[in-house]
N, C-alpha and C. Protein backbone atom coordinates (compact mmCIF):
# COMPACT_ATOMS: atom_id res chain seq x y z
N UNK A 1 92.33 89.76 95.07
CA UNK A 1 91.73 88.72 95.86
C UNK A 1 90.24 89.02 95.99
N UNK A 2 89.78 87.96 96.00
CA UNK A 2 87.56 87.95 95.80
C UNK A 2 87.67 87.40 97.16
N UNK A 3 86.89 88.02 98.39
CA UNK A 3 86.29 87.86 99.47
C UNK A 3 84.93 87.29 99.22
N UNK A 4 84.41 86.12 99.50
CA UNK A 4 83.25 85.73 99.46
C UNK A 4 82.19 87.10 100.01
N UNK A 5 80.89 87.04 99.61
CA UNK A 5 80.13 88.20 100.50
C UNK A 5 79.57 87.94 101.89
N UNK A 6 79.47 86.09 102.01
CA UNK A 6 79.28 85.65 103.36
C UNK A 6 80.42 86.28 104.60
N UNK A 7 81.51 86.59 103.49
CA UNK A 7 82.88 86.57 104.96
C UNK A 7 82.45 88.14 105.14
N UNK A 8 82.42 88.98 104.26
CA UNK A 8 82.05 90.52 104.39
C UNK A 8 81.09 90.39 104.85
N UNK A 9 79.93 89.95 104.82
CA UNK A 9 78.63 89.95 105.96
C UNK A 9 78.80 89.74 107.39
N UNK A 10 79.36 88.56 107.42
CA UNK A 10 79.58 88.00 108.67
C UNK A 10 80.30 89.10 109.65
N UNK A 11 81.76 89.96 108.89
CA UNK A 11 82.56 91.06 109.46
C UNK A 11 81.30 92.15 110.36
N UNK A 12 80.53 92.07 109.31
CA UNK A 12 79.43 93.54 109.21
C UNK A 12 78.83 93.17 110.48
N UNK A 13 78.21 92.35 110.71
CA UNK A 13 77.26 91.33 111.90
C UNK A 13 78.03 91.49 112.77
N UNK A 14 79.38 91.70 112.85
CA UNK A 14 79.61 90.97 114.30
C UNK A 14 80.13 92.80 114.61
N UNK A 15 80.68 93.56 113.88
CA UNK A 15 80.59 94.92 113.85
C UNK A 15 79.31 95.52 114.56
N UNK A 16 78.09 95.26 113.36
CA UNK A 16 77.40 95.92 114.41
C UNK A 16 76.66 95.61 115.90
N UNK A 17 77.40 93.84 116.34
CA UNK A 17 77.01 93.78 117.49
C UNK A 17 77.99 94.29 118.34
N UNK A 18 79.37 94.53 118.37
CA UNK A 18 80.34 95.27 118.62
C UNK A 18 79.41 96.90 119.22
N UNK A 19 79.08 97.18 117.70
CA UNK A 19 78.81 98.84 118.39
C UNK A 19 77.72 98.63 119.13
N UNK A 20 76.08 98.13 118.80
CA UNK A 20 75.05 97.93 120.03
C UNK A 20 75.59 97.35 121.26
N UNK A 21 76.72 96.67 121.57
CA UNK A 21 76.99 96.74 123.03
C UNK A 21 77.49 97.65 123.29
N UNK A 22 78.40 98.42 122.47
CA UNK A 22 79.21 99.40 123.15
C UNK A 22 78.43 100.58 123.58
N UNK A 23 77.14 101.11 122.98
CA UNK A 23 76.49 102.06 123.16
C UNK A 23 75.21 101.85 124.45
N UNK A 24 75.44 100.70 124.79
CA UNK A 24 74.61 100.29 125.91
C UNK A 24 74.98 101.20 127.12
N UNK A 25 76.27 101.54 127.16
CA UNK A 25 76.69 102.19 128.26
C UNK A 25 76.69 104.30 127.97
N UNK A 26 75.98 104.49 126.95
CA UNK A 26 75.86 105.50 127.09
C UNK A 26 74.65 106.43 127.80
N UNK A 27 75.01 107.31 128.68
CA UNK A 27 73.84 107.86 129.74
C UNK A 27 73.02 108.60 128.84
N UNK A 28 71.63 108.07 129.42
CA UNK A 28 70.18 108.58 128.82
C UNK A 28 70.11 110.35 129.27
N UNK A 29 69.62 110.95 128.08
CA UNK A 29 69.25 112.14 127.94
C UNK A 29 68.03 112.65 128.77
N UNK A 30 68.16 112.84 130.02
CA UNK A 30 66.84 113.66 130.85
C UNK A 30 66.04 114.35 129.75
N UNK A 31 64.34 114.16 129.74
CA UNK A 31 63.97 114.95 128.88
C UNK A 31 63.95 114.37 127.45
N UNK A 32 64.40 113.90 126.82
CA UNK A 32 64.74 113.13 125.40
C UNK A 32 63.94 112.18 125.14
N UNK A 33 63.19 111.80 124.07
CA UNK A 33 63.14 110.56 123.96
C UNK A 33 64.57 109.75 123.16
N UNK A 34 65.44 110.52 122.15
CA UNK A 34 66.53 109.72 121.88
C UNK A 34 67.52 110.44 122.38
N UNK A 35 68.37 109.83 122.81
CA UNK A 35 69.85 109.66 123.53
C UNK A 35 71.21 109.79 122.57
N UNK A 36 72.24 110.04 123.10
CA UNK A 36 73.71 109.77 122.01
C UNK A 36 73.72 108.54 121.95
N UNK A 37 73.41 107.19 121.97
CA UNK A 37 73.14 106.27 121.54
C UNK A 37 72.05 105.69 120.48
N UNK A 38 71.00 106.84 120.35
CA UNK A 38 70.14 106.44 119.12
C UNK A 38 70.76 106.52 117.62
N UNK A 39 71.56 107.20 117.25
CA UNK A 39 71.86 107.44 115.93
C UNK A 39 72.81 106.21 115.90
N UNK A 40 73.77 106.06 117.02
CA UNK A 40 74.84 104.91 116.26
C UNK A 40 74.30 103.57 116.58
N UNK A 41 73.14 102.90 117.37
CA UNK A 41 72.24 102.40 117.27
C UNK A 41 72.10 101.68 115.85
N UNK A 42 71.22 102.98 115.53
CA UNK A 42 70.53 102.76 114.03
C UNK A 42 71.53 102.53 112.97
N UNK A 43 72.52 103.07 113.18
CA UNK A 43 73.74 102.77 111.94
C UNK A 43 74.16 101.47 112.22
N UNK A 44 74.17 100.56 113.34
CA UNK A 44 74.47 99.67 113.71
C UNK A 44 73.23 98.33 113.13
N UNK A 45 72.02 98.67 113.54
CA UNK A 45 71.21 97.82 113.08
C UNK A 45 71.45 97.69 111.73
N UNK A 46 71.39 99.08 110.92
CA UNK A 46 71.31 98.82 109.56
C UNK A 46 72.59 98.33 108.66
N UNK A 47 73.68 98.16 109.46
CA UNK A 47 75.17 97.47 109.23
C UNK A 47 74.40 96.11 109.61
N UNK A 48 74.06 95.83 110.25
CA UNK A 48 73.68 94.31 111.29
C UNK A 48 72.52 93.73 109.56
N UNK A 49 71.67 94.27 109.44
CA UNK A 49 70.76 93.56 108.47
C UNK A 49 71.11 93.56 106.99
N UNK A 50 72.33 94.53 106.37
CA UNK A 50 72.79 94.48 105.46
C UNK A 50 73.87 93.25 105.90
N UNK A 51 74.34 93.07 106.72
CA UNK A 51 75.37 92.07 106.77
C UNK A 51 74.88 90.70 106.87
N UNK A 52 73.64 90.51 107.58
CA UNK A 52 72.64 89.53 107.35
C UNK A 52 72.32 89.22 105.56
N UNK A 53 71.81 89.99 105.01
CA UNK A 53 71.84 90.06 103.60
C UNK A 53 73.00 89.52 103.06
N UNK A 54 73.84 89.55 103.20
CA UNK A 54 75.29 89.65 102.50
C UNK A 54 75.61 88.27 102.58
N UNK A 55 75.17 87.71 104.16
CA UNK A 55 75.75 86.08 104.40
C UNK A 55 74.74 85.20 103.67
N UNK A 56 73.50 85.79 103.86
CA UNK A 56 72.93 84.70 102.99
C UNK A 56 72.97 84.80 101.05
N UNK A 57 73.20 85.74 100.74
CA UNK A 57 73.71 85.85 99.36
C UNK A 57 74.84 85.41 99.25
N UNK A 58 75.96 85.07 99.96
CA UNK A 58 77.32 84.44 99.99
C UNK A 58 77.14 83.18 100.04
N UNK A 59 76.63 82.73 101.14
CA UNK A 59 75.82 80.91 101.28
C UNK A 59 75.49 80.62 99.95
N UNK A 60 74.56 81.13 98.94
CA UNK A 60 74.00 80.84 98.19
C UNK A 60 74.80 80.70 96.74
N UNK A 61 75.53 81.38 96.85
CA UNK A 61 76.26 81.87 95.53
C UNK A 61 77.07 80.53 94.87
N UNK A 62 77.50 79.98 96.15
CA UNK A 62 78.32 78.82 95.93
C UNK A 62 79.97 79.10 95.52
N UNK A 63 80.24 80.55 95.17
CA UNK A 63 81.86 81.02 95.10
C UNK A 63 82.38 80.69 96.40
N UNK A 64 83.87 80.30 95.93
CA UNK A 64 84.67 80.12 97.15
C UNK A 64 85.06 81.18 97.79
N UNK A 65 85.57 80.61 99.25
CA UNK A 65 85.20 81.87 100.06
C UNK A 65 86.43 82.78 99.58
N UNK A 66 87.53 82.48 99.39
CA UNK A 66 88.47 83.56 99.57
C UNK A 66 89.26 82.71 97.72
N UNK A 67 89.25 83.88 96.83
CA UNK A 67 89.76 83.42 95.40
C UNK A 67 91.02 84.36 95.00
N UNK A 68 92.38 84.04 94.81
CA UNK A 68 93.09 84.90 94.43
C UNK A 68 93.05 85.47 93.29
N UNK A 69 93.35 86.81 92.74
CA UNK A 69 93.21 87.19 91.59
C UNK A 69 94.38 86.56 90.74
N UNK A 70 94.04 87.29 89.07
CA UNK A 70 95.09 86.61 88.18
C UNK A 70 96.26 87.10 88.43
N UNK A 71 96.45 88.11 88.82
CA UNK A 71 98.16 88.73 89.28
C UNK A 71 98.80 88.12 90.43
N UNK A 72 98.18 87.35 90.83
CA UNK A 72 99.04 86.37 92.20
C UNK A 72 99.78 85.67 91.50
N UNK A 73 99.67 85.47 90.31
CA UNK A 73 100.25 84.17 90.04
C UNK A 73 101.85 84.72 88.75
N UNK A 74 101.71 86.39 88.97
CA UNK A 74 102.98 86.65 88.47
C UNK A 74 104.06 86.96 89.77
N UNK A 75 104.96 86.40 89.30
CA UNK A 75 106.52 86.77 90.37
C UNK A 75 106.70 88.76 90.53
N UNK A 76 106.52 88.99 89.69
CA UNK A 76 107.36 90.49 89.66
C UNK A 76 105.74 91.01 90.64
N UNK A 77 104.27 91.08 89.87
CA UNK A 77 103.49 91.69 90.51
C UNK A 77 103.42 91.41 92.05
N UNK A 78 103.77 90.43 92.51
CA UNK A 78 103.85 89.53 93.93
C UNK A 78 104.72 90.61 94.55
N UNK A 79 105.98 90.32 94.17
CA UNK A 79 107.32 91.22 94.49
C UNK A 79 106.51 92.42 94.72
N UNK A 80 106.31 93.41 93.91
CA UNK A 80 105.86 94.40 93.64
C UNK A 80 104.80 95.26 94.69
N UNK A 81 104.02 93.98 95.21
CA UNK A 81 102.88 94.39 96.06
C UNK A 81 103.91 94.12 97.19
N UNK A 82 104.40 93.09 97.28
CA UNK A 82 105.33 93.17 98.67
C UNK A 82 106.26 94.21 99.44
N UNK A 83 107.38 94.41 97.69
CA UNK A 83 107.75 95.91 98.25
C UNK A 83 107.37 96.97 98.64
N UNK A 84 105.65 97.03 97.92
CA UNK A 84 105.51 98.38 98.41
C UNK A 84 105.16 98.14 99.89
N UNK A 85 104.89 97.09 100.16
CA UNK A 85 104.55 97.15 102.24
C UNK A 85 105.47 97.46 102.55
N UNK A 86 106.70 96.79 102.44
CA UNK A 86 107.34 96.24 103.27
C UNK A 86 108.25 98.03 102.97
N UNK A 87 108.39 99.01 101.78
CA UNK A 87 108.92 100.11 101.63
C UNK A 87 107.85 101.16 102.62
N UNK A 88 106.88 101.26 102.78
CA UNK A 88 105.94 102.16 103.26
C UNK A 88 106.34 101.74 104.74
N UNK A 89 106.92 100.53 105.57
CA UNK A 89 107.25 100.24 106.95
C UNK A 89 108.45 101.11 106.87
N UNK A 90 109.58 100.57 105.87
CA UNK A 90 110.88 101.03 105.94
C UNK A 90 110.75 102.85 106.12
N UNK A 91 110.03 103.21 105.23
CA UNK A 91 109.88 104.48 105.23
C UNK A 91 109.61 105.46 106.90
N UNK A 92 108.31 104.86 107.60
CA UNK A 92 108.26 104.97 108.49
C UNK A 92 109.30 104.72 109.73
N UNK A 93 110.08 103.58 109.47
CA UNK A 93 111.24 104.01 110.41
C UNK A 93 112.64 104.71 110.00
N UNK A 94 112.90 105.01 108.54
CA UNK A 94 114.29 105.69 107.80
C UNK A 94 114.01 106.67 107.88
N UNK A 95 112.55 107.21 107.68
CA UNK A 95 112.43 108.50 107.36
C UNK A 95 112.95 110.26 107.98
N UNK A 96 113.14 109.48 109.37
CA UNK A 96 113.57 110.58 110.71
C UNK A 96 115.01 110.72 110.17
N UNK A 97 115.54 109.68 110.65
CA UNK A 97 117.37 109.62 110.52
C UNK A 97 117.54 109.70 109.35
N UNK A 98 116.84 109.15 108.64
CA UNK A 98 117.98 109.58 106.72
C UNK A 98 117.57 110.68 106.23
N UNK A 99 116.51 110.85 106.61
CA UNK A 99 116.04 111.74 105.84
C UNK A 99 114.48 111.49 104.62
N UNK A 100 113.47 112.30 104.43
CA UNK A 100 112.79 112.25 103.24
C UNK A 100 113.47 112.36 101.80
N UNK A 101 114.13 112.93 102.02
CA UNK A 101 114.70 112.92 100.13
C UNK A 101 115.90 111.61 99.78
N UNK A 102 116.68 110.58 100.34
CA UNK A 102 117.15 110.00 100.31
C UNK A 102 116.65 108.32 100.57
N UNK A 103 115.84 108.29 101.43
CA UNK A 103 114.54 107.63 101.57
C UNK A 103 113.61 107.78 100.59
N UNK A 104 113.22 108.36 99.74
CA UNK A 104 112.62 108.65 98.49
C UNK A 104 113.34 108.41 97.66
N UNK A 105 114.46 108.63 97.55
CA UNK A 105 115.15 108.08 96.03
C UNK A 105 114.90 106.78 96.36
N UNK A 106 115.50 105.79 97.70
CA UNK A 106 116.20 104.83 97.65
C UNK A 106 114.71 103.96 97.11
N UNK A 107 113.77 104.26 98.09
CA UNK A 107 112.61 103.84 97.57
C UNK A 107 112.12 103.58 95.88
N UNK A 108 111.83 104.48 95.55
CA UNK A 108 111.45 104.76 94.45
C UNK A 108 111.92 104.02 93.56
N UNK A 109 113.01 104.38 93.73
CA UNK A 109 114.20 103.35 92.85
C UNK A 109 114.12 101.96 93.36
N UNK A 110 114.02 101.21 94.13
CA UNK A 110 113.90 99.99 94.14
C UNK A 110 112.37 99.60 93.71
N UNK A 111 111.52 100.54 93.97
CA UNK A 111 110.22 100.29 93.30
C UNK A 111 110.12 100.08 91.81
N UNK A 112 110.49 100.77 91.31
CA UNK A 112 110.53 101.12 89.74
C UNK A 112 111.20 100.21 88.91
N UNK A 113 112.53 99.75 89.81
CA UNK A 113 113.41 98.18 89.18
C UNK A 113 112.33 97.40 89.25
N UNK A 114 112.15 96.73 90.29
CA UNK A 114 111.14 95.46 90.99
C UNK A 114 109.68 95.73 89.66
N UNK A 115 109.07 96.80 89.78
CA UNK A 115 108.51 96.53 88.81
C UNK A 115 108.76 96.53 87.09
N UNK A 116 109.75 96.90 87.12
CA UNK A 116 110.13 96.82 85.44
C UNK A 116 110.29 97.49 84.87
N UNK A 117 110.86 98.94 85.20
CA UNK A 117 111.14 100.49 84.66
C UNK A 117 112.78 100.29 84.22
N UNK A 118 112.94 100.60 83.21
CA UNK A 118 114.15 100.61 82.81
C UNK A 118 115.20 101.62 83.61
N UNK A 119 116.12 101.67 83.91
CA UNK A 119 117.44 102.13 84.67
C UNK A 119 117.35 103.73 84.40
N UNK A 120 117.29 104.36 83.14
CA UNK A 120 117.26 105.32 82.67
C UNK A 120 115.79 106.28 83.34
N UNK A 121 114.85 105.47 83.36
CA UNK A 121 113.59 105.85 83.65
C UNK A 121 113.46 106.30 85.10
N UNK A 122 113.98 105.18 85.88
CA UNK A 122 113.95 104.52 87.15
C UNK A 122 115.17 106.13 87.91
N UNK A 123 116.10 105.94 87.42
CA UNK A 123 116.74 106.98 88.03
C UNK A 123 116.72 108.63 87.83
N UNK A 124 115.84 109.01 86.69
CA UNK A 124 115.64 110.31 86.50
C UNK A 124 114.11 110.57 87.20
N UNK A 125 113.48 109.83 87.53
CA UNK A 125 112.32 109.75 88.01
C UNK A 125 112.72 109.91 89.84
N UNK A 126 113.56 109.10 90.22
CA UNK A 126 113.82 108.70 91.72
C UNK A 126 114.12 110.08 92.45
N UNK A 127 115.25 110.30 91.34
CA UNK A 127 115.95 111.60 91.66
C UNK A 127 114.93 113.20 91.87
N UNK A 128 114.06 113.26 90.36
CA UNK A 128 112.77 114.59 90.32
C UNK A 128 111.88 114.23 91.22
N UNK A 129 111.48 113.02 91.84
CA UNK A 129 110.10 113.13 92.33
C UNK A 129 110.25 113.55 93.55
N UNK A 130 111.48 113.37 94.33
CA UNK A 130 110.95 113.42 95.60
C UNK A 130 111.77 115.46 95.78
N UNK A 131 112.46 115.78 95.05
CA UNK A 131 112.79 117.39 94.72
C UNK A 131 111.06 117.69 94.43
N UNK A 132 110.38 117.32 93.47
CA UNK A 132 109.25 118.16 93.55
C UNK A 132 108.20 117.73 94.94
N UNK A 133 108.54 116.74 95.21
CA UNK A 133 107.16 115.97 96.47
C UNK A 133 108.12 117.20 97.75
N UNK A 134 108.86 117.60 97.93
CA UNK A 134 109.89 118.69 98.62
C UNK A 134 108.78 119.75 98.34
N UNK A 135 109.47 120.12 97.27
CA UNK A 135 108.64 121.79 96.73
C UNK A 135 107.24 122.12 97.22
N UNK A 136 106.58 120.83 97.05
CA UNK A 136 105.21 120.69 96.97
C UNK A 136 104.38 121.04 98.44
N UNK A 137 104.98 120.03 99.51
CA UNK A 137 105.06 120.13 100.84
C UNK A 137 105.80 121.48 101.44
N UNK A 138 106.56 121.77 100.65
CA UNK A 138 107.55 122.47 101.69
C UNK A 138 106.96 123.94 101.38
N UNK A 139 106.60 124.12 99.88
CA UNK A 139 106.46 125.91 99.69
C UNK A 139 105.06 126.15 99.79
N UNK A 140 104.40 125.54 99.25
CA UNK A 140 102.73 124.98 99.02
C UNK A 140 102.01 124.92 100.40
N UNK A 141 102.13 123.88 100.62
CA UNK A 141 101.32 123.30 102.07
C UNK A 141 102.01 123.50 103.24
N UNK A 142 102.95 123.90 102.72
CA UNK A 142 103.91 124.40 104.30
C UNK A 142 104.30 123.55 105.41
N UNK A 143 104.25 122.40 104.86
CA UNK A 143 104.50 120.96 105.69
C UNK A 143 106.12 120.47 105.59
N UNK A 144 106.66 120.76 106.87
CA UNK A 144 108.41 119.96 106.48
C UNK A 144 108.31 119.18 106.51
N UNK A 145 109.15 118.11 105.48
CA UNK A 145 109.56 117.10 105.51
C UNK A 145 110.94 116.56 106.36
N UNK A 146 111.41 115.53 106.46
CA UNK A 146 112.63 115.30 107.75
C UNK A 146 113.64 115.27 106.52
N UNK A 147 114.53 115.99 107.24
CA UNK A 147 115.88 115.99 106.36
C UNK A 147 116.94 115.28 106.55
N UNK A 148 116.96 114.42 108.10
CA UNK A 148 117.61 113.59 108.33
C UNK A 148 119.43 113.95 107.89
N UNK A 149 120.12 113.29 107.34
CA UNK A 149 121.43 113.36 107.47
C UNK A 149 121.91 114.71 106.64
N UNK A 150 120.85 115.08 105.40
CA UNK A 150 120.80 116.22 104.93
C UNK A 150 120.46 117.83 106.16
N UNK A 151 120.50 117.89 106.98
CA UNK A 151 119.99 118.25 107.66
C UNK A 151 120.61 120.14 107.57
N UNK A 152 122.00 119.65 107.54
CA UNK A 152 122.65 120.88 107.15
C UNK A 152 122.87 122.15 105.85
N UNK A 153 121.84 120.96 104.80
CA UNK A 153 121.22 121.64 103.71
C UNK A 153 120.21 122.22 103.66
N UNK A 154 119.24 121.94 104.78
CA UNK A 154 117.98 122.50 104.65
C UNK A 154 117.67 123.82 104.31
N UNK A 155 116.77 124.41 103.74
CA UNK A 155 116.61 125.57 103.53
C UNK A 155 115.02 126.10 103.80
């Protein structure tokens, strides 16, 4: 999807009037001429006049404001982008109770169909990735993963 640069300007503008109010309320430095409000200030103005820039190069351009790309208009890539939201939510709430490694197959594997991985591919893949994404976390970085119904396997 193509965002006009007017709509990204406009975001930027109203951002950095967002932060110059918010820093209004920060207490002046006895002694100082700049304050903890001068630096994000200045990051703010200079968000504020690049975003100024942006709307009037968007005005001008004459592109529409919001253009879908060419992959909107396939079924599977649609699917595809959908599952992965709607799997990265699921994940976040399966992940405790089922577990990471079962939640990873199930995932994976419906990912890999939806986009077009053959059965053979799809299930030797589902099965290794999330045994090594394990290894990886678990011996490596020393991060547990939830084992959920596996729980009594853990090691």
């Amino acid at each position: 999807m193509k965002v006009n640069d007017a709509l990204t300007g406009a975001f930027l503008v109203a951002l950095a009037a967002v932060v110059l109010w918010h820093i209004q309320g920060f207490p002046a430095m006895p002694g100082q001429k700049f304050g903890p409000a001068w630096f994000p200030g200045l990051i703010a103005v200079g968000l504020g006049v690049c975003g100024i820039a942006l709307v009037m190069q968007g005005t001008r351009s004459g592109v529409p404001w919001i253009a879908l790309a060419e992959w909107t208009r396939s079924r599977r890539a649609v699917a595809g982008f959908v599952s992965v939201i709607a799997g990265l939510a699921l994940y976040v709430v399966a992940a405790g109770p089922l577990g990471f490694h079962l939640t990873a197959i199930a995932l994976l594997l419906a990912w890999m169909r939806i986009l077009g991985t053959r059965w053979s591919v799809a299930i030797i893949v589902a099965v290794v990735a999330p045994i090594v994404i394990h290894l990886v976390f678990y011996k490596l970085l020393r991060v547990p993963l939830p084992w959920g119904v596996l729980e009594r396997f853990a090691f």
